[in-house]
Protein backbone atom coordinates (compact mmCIF):
# COMPACT_ATOMS: atom_id res chain seq x y z
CA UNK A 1 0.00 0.00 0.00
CA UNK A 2 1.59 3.43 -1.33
CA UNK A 3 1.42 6.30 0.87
CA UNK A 4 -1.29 7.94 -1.78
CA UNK A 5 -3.53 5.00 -0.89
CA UNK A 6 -3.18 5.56 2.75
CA UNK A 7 -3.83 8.96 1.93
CA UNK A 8 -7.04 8.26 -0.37
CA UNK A 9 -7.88 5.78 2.88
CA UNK A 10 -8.08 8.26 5.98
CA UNK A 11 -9.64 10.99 4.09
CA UNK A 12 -12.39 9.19 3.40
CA UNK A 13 -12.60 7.55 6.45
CA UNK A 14 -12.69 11.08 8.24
CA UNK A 15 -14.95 12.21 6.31
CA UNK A 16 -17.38 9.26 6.34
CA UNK A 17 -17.06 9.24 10.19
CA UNK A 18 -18.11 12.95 10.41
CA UNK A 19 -20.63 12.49 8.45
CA UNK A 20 -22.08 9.43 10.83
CA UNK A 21 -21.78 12.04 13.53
CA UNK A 22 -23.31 14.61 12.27
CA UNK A 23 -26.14 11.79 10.97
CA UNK A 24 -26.49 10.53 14.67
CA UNK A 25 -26.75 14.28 16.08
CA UNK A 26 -29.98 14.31 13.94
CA UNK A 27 -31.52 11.90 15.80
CA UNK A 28 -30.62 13.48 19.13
CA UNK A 29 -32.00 17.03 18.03
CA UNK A 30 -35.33 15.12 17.07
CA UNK A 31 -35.30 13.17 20.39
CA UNK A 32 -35.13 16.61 22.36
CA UNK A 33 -37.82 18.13 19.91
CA UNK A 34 -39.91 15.18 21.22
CA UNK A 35 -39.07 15.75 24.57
CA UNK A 36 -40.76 19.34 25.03
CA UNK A 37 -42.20 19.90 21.53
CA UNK A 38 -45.29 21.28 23.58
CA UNK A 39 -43.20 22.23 26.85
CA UNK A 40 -43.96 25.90 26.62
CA UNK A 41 -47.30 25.77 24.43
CA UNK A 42 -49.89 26.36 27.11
CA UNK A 43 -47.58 28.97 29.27
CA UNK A 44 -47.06 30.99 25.44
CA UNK A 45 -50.45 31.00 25.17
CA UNK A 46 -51.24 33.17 28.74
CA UNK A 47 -48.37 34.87 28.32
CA UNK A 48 -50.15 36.39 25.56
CA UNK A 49 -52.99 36.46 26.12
CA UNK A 50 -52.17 38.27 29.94
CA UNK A 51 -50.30 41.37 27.40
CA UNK A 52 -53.52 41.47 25.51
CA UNK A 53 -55.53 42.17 28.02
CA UNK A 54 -53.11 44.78 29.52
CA UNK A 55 -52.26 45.85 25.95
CA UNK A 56 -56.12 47.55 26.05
CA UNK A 57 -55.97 49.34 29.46
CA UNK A 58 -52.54 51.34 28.81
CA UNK A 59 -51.60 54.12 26.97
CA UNK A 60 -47.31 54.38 27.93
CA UNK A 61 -46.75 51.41 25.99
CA UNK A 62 -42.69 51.32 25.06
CA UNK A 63 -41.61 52.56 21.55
CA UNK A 64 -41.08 49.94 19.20
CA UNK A 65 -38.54 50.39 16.18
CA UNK A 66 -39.35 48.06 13.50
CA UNK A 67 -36.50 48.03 10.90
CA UNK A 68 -36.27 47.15 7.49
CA UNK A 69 -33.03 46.73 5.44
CA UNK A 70 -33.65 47.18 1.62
CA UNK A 71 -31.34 46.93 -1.03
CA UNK A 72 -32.52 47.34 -4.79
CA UNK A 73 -36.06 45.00 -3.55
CA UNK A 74 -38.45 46.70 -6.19
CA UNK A 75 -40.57 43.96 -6.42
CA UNK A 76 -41.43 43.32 -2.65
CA UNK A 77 -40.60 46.52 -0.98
CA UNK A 78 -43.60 47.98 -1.07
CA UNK A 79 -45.29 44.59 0.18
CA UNK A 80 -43.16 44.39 3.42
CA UNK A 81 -43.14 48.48 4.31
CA UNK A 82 -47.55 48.48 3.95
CA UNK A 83 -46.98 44.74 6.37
CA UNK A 84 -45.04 46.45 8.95
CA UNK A 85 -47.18 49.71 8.83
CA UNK A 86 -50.39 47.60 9.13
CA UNK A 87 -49.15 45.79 12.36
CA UNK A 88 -51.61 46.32 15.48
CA UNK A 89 -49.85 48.69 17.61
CA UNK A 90 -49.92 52.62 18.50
CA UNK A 91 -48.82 54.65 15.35
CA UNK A 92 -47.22 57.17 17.72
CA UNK A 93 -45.42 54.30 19.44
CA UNK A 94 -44.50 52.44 17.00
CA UNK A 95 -41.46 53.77 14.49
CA UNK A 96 -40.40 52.52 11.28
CA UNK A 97 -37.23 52.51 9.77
CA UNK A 98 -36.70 51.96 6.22
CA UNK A 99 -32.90 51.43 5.63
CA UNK A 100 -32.70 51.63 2.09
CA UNK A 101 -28.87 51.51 0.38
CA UNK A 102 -31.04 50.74 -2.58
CA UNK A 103 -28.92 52.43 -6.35
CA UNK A 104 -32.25 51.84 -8.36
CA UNK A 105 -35.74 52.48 -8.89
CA UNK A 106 -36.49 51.20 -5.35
CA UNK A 107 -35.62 54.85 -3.83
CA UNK A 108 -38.57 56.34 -5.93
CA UNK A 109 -40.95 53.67 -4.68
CA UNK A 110 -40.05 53.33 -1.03
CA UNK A 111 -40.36 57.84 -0.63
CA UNK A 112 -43.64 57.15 -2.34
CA UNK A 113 -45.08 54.93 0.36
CA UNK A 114 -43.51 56.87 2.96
CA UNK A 115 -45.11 59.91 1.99
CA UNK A 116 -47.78 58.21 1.92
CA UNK A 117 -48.08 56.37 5.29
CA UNK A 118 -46.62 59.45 7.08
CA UNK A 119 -50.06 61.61 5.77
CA UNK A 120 -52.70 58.35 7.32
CA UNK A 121 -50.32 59.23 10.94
CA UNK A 122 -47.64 56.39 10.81
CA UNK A 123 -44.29 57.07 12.05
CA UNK A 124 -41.79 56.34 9.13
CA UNK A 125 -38.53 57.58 8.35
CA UNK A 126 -36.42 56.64 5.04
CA UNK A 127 -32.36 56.29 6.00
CA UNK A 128 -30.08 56.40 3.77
CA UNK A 129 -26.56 55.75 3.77
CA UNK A 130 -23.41 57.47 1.81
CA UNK A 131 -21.70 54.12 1.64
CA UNK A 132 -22.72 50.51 2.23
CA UNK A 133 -20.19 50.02 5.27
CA UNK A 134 -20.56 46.58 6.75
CA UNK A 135 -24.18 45.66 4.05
CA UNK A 136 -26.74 44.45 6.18
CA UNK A 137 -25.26 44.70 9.47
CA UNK A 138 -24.23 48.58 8.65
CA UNK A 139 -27.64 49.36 7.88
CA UNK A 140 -28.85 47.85 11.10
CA UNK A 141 -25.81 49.32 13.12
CA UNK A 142 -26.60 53.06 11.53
CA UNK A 143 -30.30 52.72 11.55
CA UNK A 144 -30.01 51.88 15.64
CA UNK A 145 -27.73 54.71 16.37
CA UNK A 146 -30.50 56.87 15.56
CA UNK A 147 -33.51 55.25 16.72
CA UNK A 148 -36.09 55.57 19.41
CA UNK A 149 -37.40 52.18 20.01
CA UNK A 150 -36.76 50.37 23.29
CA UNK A 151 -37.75 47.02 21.37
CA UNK A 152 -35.95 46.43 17.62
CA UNK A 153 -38.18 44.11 14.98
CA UNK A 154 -36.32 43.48 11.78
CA UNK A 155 -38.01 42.39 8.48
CA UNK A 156 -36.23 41.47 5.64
CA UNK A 157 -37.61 43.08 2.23
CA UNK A 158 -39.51 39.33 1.48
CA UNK A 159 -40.99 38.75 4.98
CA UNK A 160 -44.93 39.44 5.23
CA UNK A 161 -45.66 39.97 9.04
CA UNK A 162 -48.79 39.26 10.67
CA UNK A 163 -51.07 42.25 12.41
CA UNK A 164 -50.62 40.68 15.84
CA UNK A 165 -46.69 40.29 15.13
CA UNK A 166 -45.90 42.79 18.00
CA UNK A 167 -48.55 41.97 20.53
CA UNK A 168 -47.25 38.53 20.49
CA UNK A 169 -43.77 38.95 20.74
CA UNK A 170 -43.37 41.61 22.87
CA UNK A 171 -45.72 40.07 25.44
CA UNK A 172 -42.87 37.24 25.85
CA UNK A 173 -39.98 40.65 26.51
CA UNK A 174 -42.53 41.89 28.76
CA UNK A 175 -42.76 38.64 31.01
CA UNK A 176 -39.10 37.90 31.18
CA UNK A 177 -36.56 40.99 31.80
CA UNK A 178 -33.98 38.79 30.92
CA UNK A 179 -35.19 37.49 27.67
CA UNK A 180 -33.13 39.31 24.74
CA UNK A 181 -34.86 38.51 21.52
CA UNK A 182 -37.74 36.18 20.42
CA UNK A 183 -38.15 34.75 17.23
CA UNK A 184 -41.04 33.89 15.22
CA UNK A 185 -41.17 31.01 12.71
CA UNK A 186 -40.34 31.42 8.69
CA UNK A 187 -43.38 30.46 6.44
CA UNK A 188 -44.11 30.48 2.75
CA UNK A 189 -45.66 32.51 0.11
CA UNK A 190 -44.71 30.81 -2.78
CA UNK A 191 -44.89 26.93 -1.58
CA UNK A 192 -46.65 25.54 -4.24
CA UNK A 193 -44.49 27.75 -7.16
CA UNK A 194 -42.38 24.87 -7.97
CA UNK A 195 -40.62 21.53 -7.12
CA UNK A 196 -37.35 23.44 -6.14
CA UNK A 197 -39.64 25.67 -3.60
CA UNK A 198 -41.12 22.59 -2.28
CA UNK A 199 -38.15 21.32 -1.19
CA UNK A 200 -36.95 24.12 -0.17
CA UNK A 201 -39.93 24.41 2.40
CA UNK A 202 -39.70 20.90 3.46
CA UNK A 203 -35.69 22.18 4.77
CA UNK A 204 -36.69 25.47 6.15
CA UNK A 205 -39.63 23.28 7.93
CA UNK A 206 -36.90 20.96 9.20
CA UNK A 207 -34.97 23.78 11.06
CA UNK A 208 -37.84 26.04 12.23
CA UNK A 209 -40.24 23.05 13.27
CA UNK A 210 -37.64 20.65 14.79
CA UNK A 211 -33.94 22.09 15.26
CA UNK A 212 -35.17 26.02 16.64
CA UNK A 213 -37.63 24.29 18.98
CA UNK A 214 -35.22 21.38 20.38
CA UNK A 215 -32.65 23.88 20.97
CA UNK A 216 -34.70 27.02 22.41
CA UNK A 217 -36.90 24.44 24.86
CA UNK A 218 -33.66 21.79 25.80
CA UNK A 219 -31.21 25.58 26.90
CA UNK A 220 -28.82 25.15 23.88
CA UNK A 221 -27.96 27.58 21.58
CA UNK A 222 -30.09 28.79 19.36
CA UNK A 223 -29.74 31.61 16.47
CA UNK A 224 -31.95 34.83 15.60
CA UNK A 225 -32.61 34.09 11.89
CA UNK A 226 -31.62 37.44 10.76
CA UNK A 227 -35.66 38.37 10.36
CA UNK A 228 -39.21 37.55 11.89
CA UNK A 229 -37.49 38.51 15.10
CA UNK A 230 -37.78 41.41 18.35
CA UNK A 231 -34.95 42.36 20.50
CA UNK A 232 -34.57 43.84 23.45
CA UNK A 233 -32.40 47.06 22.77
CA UNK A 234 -30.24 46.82 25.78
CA UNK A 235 -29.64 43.17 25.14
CA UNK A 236 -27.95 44.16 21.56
CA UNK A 237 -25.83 47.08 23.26
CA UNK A 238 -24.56 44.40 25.93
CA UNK A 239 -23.82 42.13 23.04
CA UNK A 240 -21.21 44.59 21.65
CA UNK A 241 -23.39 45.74 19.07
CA UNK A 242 -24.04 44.26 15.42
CA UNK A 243 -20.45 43.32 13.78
CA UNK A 244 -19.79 42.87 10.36
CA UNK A 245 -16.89 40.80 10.32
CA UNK A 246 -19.46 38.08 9.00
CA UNK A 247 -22.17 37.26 6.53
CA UNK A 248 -24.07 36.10 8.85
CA UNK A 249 -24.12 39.39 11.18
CA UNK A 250 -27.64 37.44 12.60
CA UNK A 251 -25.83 34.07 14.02
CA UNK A 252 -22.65 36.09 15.51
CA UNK A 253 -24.77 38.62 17.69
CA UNK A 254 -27.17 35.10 18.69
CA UNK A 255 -24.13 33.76 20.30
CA UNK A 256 -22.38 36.97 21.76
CA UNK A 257 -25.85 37.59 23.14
CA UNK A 258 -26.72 34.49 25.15
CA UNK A 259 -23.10 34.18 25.91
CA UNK A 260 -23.72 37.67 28.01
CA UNK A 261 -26.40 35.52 29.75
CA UNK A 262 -29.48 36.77 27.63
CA UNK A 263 -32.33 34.35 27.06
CA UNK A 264 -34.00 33.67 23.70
CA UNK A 265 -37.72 32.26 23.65
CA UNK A 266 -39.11 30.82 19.96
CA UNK A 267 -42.22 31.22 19.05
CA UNK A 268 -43.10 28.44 16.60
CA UNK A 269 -46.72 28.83 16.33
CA UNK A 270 -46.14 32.71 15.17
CA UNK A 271 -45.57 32.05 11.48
CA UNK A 272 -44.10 34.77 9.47
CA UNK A 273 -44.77 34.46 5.36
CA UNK A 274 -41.81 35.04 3.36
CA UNK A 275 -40.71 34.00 -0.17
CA UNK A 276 -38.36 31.38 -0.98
CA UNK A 277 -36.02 31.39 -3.84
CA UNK A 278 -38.16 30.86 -7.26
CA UNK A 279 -34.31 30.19 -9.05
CA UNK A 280 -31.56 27.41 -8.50
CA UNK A 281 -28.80 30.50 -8.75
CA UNK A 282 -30.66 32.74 -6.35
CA UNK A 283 -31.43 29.64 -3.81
CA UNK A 284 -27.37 28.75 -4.26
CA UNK A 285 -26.68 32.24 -3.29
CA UNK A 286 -28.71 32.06 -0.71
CA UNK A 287 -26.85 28.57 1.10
CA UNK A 288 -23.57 29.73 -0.16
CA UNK A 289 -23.78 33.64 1.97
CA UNK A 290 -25.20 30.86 4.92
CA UNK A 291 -22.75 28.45 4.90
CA UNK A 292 -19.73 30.99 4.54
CA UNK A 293 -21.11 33.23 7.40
CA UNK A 294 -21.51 30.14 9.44
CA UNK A 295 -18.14 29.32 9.24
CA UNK A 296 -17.07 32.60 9.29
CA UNK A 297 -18.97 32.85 12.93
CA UNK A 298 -17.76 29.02 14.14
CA UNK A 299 -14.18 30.78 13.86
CA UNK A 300 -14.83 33.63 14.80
CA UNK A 301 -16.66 32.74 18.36
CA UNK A 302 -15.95 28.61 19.16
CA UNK A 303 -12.67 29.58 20.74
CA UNK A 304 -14.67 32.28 23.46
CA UNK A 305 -17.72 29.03 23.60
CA UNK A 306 -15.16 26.11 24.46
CA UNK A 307 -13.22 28.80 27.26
CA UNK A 308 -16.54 29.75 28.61
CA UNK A 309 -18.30 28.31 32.07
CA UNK A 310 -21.13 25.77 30.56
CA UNK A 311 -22.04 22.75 30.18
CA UNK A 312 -19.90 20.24 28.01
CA UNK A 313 -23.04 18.99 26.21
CA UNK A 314 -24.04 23.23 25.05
CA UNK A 315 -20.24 23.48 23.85
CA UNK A 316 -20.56 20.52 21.94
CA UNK A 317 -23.75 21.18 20.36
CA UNK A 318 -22.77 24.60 19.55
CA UNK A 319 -19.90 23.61 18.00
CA UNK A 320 -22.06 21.21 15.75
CA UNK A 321 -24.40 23.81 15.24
CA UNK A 322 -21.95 26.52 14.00
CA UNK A 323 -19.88 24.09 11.89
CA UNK A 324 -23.22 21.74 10.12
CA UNK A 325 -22.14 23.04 6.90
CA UNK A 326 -19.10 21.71 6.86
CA UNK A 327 -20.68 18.27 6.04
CA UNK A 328 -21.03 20.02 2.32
CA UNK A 329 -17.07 20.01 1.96
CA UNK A 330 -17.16 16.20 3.29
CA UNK A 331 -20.05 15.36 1.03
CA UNK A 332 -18.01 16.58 -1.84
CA UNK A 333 -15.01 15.39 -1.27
CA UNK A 334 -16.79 11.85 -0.89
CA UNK A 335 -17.74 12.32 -4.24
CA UNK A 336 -14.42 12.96 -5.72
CA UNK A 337 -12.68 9.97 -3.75
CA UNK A 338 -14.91 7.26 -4.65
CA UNK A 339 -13.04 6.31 -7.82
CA UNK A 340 -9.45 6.66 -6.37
CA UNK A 341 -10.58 4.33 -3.69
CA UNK A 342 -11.43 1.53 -6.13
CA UNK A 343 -8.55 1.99 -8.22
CA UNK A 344 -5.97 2.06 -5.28
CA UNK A 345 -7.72 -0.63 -2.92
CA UNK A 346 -9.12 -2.91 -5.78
CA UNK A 347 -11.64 -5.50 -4.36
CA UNK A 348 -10.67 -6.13 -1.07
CA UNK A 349 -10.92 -2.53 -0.45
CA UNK A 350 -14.39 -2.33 -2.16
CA UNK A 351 -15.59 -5.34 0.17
CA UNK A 352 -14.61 -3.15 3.22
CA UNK A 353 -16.01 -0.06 2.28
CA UNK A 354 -19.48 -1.56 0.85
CA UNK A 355 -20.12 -3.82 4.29
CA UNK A 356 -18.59 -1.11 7.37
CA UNK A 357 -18.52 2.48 5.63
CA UNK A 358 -20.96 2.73 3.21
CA UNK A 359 -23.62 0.18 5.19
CA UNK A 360 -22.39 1.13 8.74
CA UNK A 361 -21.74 4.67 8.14
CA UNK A 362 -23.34 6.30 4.87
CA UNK A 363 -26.81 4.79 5.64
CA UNK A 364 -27.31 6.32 9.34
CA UNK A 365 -26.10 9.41 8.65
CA UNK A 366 -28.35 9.92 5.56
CA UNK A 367 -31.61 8.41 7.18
CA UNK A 368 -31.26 11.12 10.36
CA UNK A 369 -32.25 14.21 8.38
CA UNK A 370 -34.48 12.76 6.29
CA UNK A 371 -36.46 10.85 9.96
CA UNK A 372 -36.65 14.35 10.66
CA UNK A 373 -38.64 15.98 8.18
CA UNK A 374 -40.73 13.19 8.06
CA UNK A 375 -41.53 13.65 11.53
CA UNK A 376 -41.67 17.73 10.55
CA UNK A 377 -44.31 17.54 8.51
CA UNK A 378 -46.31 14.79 10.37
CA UNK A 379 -46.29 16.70 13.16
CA UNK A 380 -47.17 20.18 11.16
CA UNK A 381 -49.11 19.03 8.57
CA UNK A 382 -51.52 15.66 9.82
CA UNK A 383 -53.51 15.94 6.72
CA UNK A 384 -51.61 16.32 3.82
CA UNK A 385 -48.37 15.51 5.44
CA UNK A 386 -47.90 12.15 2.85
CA UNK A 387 -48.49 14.98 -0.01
CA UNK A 388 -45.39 16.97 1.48
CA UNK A 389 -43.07 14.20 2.23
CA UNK A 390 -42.78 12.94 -1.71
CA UNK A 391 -40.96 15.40 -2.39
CA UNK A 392 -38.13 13.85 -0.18
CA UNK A 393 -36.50 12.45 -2.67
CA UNK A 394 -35.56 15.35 -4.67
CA UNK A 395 -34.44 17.46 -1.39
CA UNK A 396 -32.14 14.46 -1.13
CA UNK A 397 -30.58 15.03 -4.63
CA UNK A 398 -30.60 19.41 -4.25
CA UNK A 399 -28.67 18.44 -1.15
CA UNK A 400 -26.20 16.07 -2.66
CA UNK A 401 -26.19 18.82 -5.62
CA UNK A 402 -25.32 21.93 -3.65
CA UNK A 403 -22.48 20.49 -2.02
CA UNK A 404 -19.44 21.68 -4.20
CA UNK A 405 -21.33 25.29 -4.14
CA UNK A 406 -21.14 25.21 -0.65
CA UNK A 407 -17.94 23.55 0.08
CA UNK A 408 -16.24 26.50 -1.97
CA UNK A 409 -17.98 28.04 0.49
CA UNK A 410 -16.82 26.53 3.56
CA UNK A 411 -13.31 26.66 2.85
CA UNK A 412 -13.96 30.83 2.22
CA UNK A 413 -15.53 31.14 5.37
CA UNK A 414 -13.06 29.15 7.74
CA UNK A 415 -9.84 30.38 5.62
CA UNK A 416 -10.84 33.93 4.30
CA UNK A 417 -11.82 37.35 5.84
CA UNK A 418 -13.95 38.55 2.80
CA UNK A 419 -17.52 40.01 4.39
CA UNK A 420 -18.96 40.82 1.26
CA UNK A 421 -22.70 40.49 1.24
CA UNK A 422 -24.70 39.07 -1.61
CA UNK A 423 -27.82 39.35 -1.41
CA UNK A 424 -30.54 36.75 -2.41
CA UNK A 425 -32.82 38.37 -5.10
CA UNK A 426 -36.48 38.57 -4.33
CA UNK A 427 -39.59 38.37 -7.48
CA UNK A 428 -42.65 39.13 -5.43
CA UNK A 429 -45.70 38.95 -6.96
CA UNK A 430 -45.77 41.29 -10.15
CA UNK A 431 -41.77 40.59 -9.97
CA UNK A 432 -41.21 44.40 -12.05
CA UNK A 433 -37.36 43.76 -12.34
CA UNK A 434 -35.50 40.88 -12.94
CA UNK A 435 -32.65 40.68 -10.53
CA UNK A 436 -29.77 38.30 -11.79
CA UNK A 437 -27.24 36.65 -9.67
CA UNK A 438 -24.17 37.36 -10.57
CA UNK A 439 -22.65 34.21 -13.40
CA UNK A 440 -20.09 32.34 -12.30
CA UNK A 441 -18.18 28.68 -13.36
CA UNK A 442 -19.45 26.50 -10.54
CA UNK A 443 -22.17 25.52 -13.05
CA UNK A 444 -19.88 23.98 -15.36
CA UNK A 445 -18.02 22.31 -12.44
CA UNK A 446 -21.09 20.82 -11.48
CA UNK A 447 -21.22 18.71 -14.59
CA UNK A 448 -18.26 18.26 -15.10
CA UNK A 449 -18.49 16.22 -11.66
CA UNK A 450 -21.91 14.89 -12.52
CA UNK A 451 -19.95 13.15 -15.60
CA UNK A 452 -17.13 12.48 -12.91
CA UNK A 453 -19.82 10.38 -10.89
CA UNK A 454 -21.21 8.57 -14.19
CA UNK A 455 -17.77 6.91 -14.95
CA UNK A 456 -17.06 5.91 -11.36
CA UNK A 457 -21.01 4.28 -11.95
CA UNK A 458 -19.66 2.58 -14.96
CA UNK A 459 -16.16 1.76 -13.51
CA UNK A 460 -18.32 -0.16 -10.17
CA UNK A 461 -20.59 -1.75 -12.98
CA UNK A 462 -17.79 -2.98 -15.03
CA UNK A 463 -16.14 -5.01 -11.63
CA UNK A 464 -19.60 -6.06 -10.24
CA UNK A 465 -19.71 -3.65 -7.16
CA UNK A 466 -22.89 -2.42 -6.96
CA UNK A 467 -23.44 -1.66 -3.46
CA UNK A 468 -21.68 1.82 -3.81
CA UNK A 469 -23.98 2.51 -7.00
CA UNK A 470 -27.27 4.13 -5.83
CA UNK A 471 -25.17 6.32 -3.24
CA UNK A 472 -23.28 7.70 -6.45
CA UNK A 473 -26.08 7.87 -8.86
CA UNK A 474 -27.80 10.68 -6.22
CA UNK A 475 -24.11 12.67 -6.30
CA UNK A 476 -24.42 12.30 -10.37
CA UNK A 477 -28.39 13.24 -10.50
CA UNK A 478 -27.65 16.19 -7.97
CA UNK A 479 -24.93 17.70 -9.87
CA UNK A 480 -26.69 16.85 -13.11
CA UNK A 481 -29.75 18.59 -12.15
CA UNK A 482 -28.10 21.69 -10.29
CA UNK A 483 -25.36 22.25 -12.75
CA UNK A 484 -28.11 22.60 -15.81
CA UNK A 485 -30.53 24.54 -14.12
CA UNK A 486 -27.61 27.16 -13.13
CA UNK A 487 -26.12 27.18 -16.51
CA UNK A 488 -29.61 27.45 -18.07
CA UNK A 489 -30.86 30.12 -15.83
CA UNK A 490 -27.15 32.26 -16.63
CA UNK A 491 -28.05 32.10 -20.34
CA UNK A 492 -31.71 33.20 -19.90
């Protein structure tokens, strides 16, 4: 055995063993969701309904600043600005911030509204930057500075909220001094647009439904999603601040926050509409600014996590939590050492791989997700859950598909500084302006590795070992199907 083979050999071993662990912390995020998925129903419930009823007798309710960060979002701006003005509390306590960096035809439109919600009483102000400092979390950071709100609420441009959105949340700030931001749960305008929305719901489900709640109710770590959300203003200045050393400004203040000793509570029965990527290069965008960011954070903060005074189990489950995407780099390098393993280890070294890694290994890790959505949208959805869960399958192969996008991504967020933001372009309904992501060659190398993964297929055919086959037909359909919708969508 050369030293390449032993090489070839521990990679993938590493990487098929962090992939079983990963797989096997599934199941242990679903058994906690079971555990207390209705823990803090009932108490929600009064909580609210107790700030309702005091909601009505007082008139020194706290100012609310509800902020929302535009950037060229023609098509929905209008939607989300007329959601937050329409939200059921005092126009003279409640003030809106529009924080639009916007360089097109969205200026014209959001002044328009504004003028126009400021002559029926509301309370709006446009701000406008010179620069884009620090993107999203420069917006935020400037808007803040300036702001009268005791309570922040931030809506990205795509979010619809609810009229009781305030009454709700803030009842939860209200009960618990201590309690630094509460989240509501993502939902779906434009489910049923097309397969690649589908799936994407039956993901976002996953998180919001299963992960959020296991992790808020079980006192681990959990993450402000960026939107849908209310903090308390003193718990951000405690935090340090928003930072925009990451792409994912969101998940680093989560962490610096409870880290200061500041509860989060999740509200997963106050579901917040928003619209999911209609396009395969604007929902790639999306995963690759998340999975960079993530990283970005895991490096930034897992040092200050593992030195501070907690519990082993929170440190290791926010080290999982911070690093999950990291599984897209060991997906994808799985891909790419398939072949080299058969041609270095020859049959023997098939045998071992097909009956311990691949059956021992592969299988559990895969199945853990997958257990979880299932039980997602049984739990969510008793009705029509079977209806949902078919499209399973082809979440499966987007995963498998994504996984070179976002291992470039990985490897820029754990080895570069760059905080660029790119945003993920929004269509709305009328969708007025087509918004490209920018073109790129990972298209391209997605086929190329999709015809990478249908010689190793013939190469396993040709020597009879077909355990290994299904597992790399799903790499080959994935990057098949990603790669061509990317490269169609940049020539359209």
């Amino acid at each position: 055995m050369d030293i390449l083979s032993i090489c070839i050999f521990l990679l993938y071993t590493s990487c098929s063993v962090l992939l079983l662990l990963y797989g096997l912390n599934t199941y242990l995020i679903l058994f906690l969701f079971l555990k207390k998925r209705g823990a803090n129903d009932a108490s929600d419930e009064l909580t609210e309904k107790r700030f309702a009823e005091a909601f009505e007798d007082r008139t020194d309710l706290p100012v609310v600043t509800t902020q929302i960060p535009l950037f060229n979002e023609i098509n929905v701006a209008e939607r989300v600005i007329r959601a937050v003005a329409a939200m059921n509390y005092p126009s003279h306590c409640h003030e809106i911030q529009v924080l639009d960096d916007s360089d097109d035809e969205t200026c014209a439109l959001v002044d328009r509204i504004a003028e126009e919600l400021r002559e029926q009483g509301h309370w709006i102000q446009v701000f406008r930057r010179e620069d884009r400092t620090g993107y999203k979390a420069g917006a935020l950071e400037a808007g803040m500075a300036v702001s009268k709100g005791e309570y922040i609420a931030i809506f990205d441009s795509d979010f619809i909220p609810p009229a009781d959105f305030l009454r709700r949340t803030l009842a939860h700030l209200w009960e618990d001094e201590r309690c630094g931001m509460v989240q509501a749960r993502w939902d779906h305008v434009n489910l049923y647009q097309s397969w690649l929305t589908r799936v994407q719901a039956l993901g976002i489900d996953g998180h919001f439904v299963i992960e959020q709640t296991a992790r808020n109710r079980n006192g681990l770590f959990m993450n402000f999603c960026g939107t849908a959300g209310v903090w308390r203003r003193s718990a951000i200045d405690d935090a340090g601040g928003w930072e925009h050393d990451t792409v994912t400004e969101d998940l680093d203040l989560s962490y610096r926050a409870q880290m200061r000793g500041w509860r989060f509570h999740y509200l997963p029965n106050l579901l917040v509409p928003a619209e999911l990527p209609p396009t395969y290069s604007a929902f790639k965008s999306q995963q690759y600014r998340w999975a960079k960011g993530t990283l970005q954070t895991a490096r930034k903060l897992l040092p200050t996590v593992w030195r501070a005074p907690m519990p082993l189990f929170k440190k290791f489950q926010a080290t999982i939590h911070l690093t999950r995407y990291a599984l897209n780099l060991q997906m994808a390098l799985i891909a790419l050492l398939v072949l080299p393993l058969i041609l270095s280890f020859g049959d023997s070294g098939i045998w071992f791989y097909r009956s311990v890694l691949f059956i021992s290994l592969l299988i559990p890790a895969a199945l853990g997700p997958s257990l979880g959505y299932l039980v997602c949208q049984r739990s969510e959805h008793p009705k029509d859950w079977v209806g949902r869960i078919k499209y399973l399958p082809f979440l499966l192969i987007i995963g498998f598909g994504i996984c070179l996008s976002n291992g470039k991504a990985v490897l820029a967020g754990f080895f570069g500084n760059d905080s660029t933001f790119v945003r993920t372009p929004k269509s709305g309904e009328q969708n007025m302006k087509n918004y490209l992501v920018q073109r790129n060659w990972m298209p391209r190398l997605e086929l190329m590795f999709a015809a990478y993964c249908a010689l190793t297929i013939g190469i396993l055919g040709y020597i009879g070992q077909y355990a290994l086959v299904p597992f790399v037909v799903i790499y080959m359909l994935g990057f098949g199907v990603v790669g061509s919708k990317g490269l169609a969508e940049a020539r359209a």
